[in-house]
C-alpha atoms as a PDB file:
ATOM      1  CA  UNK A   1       0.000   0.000   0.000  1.00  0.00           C
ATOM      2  CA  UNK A   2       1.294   3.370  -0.999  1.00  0.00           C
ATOM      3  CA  UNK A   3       1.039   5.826   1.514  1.00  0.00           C
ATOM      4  CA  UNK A   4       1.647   9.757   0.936  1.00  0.00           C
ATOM      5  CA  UNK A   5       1.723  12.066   3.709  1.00  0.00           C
ATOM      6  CA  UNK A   6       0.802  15.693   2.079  1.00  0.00           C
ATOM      7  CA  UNK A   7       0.606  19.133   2.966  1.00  0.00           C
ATOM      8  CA  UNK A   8       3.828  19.082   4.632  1.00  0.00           C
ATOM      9  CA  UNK A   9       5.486  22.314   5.751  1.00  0.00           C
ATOM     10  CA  UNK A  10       9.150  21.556   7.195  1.00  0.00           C
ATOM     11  CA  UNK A  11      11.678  19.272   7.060  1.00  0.00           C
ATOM     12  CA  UNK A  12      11.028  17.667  11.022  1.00  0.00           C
ATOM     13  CA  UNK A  13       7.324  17.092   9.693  1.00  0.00           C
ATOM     14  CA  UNK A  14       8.875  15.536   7.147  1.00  0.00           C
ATOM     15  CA  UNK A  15      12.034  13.388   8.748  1.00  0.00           C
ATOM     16  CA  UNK A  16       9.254  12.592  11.023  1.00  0.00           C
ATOM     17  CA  UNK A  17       6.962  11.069   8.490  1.00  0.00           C
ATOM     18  CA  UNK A  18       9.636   9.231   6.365  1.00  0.00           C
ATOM     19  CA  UNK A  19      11.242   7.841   9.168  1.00  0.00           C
ATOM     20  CA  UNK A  20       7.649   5.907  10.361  1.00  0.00           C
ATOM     21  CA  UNK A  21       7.535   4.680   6.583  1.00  0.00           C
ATOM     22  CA  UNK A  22       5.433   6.764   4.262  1.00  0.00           C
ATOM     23  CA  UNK A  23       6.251   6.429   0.980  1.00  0.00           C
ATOM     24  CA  UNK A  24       5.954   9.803   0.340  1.00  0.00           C
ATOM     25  CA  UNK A  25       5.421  13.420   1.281  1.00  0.00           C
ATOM     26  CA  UNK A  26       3.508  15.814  -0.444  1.00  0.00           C
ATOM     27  CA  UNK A  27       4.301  19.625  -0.669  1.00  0.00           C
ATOM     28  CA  UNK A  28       1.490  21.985  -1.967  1.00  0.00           C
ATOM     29  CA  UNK A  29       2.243  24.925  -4.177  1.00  0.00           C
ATOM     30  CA  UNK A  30      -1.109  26.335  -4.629  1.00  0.00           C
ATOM     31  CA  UNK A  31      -3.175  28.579  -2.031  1.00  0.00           C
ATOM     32  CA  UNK A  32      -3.194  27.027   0.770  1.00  0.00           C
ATOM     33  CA  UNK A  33      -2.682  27.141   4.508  1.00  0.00           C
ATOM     34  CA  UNK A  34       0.137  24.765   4.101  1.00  0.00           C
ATOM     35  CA  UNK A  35       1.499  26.306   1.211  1.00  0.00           C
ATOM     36  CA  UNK A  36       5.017  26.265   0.751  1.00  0.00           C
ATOM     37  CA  UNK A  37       8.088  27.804  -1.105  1.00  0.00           C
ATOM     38  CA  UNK A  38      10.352  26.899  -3.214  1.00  0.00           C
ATOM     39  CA  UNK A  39      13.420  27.314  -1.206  1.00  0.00           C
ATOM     40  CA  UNK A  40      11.615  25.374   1.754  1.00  0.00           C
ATOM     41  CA  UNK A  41      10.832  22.519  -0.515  1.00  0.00           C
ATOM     42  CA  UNK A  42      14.426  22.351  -2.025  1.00  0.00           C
ATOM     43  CA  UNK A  43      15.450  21.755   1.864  1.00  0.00           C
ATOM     44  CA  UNK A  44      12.865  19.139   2.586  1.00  0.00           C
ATOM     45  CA  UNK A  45      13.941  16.899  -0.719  1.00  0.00           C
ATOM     46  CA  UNK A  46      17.443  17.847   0.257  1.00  0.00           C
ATOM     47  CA  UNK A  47      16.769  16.240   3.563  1.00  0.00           C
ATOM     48  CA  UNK A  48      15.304  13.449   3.134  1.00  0.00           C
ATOM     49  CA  UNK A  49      16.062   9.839   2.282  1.00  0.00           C
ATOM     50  CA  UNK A  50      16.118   8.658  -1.272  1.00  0.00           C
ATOM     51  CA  UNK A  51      13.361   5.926  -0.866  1.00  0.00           C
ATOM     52  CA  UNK A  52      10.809   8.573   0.169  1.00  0.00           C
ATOM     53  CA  UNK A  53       9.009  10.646  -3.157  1.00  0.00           C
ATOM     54  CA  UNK A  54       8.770  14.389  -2.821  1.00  0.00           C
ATOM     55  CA  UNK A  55       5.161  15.334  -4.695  1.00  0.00           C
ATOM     56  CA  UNK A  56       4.511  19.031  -5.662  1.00  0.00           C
ATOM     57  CA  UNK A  57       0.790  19.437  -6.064  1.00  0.00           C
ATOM     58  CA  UNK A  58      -0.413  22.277  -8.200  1.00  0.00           C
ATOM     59  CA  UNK A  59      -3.487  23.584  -8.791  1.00  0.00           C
ATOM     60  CA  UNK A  60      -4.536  25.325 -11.986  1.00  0.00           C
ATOM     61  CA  UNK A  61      -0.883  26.090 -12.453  1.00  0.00           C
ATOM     62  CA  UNK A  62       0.654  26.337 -15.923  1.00  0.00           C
ATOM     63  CA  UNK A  63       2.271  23.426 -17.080  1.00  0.00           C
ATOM     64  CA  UNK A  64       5.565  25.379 -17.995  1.00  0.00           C
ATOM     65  CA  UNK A  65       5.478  27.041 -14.343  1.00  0.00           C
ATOM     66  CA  UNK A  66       4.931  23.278 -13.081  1.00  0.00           C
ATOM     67  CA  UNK A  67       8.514  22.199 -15.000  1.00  0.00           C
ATOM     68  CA  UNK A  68      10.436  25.182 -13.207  1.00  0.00           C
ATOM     69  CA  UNK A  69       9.306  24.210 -10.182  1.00  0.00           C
ATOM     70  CA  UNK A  70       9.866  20.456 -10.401  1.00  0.00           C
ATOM     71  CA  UNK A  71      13.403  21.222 -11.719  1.00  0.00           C
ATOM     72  CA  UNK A  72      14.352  23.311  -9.307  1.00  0.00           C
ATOM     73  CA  UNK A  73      13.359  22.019  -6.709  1.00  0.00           C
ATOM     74  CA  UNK A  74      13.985  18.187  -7.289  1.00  0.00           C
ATOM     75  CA  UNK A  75      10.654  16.664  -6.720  1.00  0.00           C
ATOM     76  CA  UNK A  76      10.105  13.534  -7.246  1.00  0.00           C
ATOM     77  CA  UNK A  77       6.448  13.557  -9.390  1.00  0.00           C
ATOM     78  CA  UNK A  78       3.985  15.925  -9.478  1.00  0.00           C
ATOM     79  CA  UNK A  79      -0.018  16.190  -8.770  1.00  0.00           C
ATOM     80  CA  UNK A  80      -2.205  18.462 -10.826  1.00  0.00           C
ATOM     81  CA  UNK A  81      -5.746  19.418  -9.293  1.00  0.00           C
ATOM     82  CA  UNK A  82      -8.124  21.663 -11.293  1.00  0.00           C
ATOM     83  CA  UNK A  83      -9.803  22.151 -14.559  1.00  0.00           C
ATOM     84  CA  UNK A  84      -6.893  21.198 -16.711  1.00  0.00           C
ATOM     85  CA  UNK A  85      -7.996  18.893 -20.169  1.00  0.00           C
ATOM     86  CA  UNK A  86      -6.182  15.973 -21.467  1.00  0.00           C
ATOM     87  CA  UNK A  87      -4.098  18.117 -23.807  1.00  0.00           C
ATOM     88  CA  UNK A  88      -2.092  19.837 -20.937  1.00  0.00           C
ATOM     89  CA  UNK A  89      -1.600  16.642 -18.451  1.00  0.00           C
ATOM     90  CA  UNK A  90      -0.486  14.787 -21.318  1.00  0.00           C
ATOM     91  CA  UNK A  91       1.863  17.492 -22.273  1.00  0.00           C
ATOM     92  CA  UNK A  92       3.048  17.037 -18.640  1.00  0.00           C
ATOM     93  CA  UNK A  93       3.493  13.379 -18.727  1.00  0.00           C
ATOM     94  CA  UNK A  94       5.763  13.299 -21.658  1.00  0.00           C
ATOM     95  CA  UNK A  95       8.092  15.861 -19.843  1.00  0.00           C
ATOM     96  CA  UNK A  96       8.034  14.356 -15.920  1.00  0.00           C
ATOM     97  CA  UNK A  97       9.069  10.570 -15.118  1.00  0.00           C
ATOM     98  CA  UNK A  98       5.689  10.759 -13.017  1.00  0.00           C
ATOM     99  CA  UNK A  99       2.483  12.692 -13.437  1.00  0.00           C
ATOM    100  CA  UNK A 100       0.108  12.010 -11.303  1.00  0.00           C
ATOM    101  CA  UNK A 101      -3.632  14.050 -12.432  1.00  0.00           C
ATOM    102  CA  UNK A 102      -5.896  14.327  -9.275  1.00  0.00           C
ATOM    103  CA  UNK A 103      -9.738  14.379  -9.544  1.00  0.00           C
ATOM    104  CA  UNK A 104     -13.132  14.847  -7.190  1.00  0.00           C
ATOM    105  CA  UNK A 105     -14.990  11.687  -7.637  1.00  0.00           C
ATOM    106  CA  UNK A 106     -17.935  14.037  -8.906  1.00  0.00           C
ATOM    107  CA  UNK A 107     -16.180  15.641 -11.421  1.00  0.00           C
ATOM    108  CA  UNK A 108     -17.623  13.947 -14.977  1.00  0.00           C
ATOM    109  CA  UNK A 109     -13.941  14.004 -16.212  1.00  0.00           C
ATOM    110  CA  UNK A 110     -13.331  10.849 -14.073  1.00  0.00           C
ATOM    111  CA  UNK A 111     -14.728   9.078 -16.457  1.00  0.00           C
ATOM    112  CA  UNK A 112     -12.030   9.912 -19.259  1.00  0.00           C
ATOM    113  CA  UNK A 113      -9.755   9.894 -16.871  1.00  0.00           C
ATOM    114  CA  UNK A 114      -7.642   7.460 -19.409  1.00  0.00           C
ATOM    115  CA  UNK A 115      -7.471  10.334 -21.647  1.00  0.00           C
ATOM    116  CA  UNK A 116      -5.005  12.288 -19.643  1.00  0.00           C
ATOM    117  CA  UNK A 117      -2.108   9.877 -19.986  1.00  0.00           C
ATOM    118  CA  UNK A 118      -1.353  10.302 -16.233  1.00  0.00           C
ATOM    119  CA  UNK A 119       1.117   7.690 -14.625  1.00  0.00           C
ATOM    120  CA  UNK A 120      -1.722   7.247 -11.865  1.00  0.00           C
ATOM    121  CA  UNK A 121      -5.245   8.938 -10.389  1.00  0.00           C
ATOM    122  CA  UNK A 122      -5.801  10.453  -7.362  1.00  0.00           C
ATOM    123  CA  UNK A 123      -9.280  10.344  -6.340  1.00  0.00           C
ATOM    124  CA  UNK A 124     -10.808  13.139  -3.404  1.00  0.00           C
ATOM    125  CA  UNK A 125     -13.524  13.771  -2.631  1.00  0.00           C
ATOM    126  CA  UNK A 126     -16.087  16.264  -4.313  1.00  0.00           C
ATOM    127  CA  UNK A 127     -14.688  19.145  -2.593  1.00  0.00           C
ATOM    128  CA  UNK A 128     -10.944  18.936  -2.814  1.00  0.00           C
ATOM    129  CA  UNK A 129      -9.126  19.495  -0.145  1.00  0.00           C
ATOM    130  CA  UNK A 130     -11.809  19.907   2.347  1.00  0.00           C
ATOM    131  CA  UNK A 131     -10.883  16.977   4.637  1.00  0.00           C
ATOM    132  CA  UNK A 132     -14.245  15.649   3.870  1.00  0.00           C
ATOM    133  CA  UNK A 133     -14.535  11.435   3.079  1.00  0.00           C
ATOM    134  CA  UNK A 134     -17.477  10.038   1.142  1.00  0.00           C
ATOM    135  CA  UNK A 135     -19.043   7.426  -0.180  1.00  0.00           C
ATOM    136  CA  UNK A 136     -15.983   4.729  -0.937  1.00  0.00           C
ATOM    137  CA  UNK A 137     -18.107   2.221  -2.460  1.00  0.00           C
ATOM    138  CA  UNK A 138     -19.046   4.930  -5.526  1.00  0.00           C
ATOM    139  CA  UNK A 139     -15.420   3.210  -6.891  1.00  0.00           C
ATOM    140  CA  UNK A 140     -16.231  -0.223  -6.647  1.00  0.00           C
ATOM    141  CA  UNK A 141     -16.421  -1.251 -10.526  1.00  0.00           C
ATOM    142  CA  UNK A 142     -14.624   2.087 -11.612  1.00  0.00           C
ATOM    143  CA  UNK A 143     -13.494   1.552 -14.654  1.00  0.00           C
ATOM    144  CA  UNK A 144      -9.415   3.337 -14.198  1.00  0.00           C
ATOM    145  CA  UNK A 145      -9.426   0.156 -11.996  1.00  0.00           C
ATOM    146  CA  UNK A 146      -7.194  -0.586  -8.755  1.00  0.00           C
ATOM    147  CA  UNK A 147      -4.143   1.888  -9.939  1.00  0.00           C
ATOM    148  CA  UNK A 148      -4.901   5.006  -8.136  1.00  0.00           C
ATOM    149  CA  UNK A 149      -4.827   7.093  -4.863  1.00  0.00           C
ATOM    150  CA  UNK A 150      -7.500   7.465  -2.218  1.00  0.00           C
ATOM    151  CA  UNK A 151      -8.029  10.824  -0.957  1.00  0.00           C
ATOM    152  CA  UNK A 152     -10.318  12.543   0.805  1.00  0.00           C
ATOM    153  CA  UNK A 153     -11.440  12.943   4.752  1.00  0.00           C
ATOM    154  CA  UNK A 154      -8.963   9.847   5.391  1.00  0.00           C
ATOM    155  CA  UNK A 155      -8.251   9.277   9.245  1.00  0.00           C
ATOM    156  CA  UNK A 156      -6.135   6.808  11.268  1.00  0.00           C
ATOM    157  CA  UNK A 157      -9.726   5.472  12.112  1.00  0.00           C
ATOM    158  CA  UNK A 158     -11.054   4.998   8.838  1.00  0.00           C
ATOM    159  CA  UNK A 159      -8.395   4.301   6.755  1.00  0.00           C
ATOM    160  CA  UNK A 160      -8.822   0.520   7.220  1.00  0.00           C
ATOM    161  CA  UNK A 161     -12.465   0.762   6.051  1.00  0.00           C
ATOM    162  CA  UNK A 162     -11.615   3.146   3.137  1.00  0.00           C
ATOM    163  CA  UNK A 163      -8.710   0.356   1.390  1.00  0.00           C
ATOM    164  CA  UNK A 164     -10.906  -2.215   2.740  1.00  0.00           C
ATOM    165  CA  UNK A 165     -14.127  -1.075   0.396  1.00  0.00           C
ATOM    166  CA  UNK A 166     -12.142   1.189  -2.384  1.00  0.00           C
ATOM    167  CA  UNK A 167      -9.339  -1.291  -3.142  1.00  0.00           C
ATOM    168  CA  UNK A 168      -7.078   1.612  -4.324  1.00  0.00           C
ATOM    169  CA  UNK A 169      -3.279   1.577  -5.125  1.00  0.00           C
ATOM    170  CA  UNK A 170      -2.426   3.868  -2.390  1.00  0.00           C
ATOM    171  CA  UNK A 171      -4.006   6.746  -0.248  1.00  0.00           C
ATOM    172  CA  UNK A 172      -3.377  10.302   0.852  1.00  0.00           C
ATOM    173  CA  UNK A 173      -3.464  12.150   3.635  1.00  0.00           C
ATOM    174  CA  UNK A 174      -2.983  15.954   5.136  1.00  0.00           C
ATOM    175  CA  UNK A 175      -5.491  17.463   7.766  1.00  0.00           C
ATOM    176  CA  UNK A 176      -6.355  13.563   9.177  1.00  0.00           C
ATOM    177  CA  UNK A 177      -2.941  13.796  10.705  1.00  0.00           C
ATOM    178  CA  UNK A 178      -2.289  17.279  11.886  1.00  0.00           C
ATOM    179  CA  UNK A 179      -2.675  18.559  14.845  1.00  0.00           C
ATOM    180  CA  UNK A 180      -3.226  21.534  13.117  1.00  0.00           C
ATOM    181  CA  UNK A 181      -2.562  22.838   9.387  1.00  0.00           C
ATOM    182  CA  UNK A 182       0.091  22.449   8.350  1.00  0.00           C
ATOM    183  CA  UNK A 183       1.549  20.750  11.557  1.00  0.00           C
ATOM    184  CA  UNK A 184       1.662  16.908  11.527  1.00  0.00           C
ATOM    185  CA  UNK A 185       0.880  14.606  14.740  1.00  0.00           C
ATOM    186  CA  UNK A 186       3.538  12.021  14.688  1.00  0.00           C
ATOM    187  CA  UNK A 187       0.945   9.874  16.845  1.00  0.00           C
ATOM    188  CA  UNK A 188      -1.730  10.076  13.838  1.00  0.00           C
ATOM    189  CA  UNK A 189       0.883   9.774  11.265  1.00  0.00           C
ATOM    190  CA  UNK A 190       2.053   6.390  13.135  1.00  0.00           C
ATOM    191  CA  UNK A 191      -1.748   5.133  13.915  1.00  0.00           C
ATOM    192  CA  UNK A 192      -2.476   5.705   9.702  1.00  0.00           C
ATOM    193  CA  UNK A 193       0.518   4.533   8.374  1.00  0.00           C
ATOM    194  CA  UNK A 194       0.190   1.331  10.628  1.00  0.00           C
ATOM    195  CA  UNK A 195      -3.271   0.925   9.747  1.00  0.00           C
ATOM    196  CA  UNK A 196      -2.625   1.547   6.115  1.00  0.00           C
ATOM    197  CA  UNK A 197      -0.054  -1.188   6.103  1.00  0.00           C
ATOM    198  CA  UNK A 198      -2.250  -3.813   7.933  1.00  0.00           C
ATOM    199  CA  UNK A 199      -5.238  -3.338   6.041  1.00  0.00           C
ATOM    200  CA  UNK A 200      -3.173  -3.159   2.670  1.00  0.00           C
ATOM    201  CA  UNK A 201      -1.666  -6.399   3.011  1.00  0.00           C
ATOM    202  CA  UNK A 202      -4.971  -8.053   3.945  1.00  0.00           C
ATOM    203  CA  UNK A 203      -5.841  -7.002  -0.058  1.00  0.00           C
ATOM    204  CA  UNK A 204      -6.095 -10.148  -2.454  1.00  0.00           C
ATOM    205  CA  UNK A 205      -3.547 -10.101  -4.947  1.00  0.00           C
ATOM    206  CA  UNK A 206      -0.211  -8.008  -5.842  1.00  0.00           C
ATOM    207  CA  UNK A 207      -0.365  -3.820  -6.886  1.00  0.00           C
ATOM    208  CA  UNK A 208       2.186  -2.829  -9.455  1.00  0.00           C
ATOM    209  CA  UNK A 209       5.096  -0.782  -7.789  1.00  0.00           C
ATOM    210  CA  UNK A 210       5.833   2.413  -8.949  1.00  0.00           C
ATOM    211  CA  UNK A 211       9.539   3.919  -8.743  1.00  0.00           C
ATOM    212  CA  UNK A 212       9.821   7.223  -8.082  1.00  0.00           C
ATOM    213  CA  UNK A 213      13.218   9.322  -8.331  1.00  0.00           C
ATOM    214  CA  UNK A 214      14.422  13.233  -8.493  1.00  0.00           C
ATOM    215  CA  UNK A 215      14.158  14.554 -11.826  1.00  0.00           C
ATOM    216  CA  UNK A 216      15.395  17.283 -13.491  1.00  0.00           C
ATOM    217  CA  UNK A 217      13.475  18.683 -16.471  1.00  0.00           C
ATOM    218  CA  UNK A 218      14.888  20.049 -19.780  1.00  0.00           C
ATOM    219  CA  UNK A 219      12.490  22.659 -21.622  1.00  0.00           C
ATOM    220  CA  UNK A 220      14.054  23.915 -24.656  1.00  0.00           C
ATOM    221  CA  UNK A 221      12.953  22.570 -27.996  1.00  0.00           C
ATOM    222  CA  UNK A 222      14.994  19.376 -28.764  1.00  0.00           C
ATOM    223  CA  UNK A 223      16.007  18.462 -24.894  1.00  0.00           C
ATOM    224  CA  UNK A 224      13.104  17.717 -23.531  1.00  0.00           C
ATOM    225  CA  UNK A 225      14.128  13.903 -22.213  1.00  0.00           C
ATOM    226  CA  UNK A 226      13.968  13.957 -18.458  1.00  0.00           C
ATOM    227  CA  UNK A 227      17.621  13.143 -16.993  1.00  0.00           C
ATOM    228  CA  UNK A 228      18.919  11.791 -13.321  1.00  0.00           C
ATOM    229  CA  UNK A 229      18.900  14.990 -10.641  1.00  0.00           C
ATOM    230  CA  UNK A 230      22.317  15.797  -9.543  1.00  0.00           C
ATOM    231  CA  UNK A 231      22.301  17.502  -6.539  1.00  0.00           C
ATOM    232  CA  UNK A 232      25.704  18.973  -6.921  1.00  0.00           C
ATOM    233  CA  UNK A 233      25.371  20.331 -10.778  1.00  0.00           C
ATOM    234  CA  UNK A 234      21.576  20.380 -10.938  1.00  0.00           C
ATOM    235  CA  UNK A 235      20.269  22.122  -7.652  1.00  0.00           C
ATOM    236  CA  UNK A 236      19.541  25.587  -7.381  1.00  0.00           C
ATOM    237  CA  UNK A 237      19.702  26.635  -3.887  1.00  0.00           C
ATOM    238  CA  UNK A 238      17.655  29.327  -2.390  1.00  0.00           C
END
């Protein structure tokens, strides 16, 4: 079971949530109360260990403007919310080792969502971002199958219930762990993540894995091929 933690503001939050074995953190660049920089995002992927993804999530943001920011600051993928078409994600996707395209489960574009060429779906509920769950068994039969991300409302007391009825990939996190936003509770963290893993394992059958690595992203006409991150050529510091 994949397990993001997102909305993370600081490195501790994030040390923190690595170290009790999420997969990875998310870091939102969009307005939010746990909004973050770029120069405080190039210190948390600095920090922290190469097993664990660093995902920018973007809302409504340009695709060029999501590049620069995944360049420089080393992320790992990226997650697109909003009312972005095919045309733009898939533009993405051939430019960023992994894309993933988020969507509310009442948004009719769920239904296409094979037309955006994403490397996986995150599915939230239908208001993003509200820390609001709903009805998980709306994705039994979906037809993007088992290969996405559960969002939406998800606590260390329900997460067991959500995998157990949604089947999905992997699931996401932010305000069911905080102790306030922005501001993780290492207790929650360790009560999901635990719960996650249990309740994960209990699922019939194997998930694909995913590998997830920095990236650094070449825009100019011609160069477009994404090539390994070096930290020591490639970063631009704050």
């Amino acid at each position: 079971m994949f397990i993001k933690i997102c909305g993370i503001t600081d490195t501790e939050d994030a040390l923190v949530a690595a170290g009790l074995g999420a997969n990875a953190v998310g870091m939102i660049f969009a307005a939010s109360p746990r909004r973050v920089t770029s120069g405080v995002a190039s210190e948390i992927v600095r920090r922290l260990p190469p097993e664990v993804a660093a995902i920018g999530v973007f809302l409504d943001e340009s695709p060029h403007r999501v590049l620069e920011i995944a360049n420089t600051v080393g992320l790992s993928a990226v997650q697109i919310h909003g009312s972005g078409g095919p045309d733009e994600a898939r533009w993405l996707g051939e430019r960023i080792p992994v894309l993933i395209r988020a969507f509310s489960v009442a948004d009719p574009a769920l239904k296409r969502a094979s037309d955006y060429g994403a490397t996986r779906l995150l599915v939230d509920s239908a208001t993003p971002g509200s820390g609001k769950s709903f009805d998980w068994t709306i994705l039994d039969g979906a037809p993007f199958g088992r290969d996405f991300i559960l969002a939406g409302g998800l606590t260390p007391d329900n997460v067991r219930d959500a995998i157990r009825t949604a089947r999905p990939w992997g699931v996401d996190v932010a305000s069911g762990v905080e102790s306030a936003p922005g501001r993780k509770d290492a207790t929650k963290m360790r009560r999901f993540i635990s719960a996650a893993r249990q309740q994960g394992g209990e699922l019939q059958g194997g998930l694909d894995t995913l590998k997830f690595g920095p990236m650094a992203i070449e825009v100019e006409t011609g160069s477009e091929t994404p090539k390994p991150f070096n930290w020591e050529e490639d970063h631009i510091w704050p």
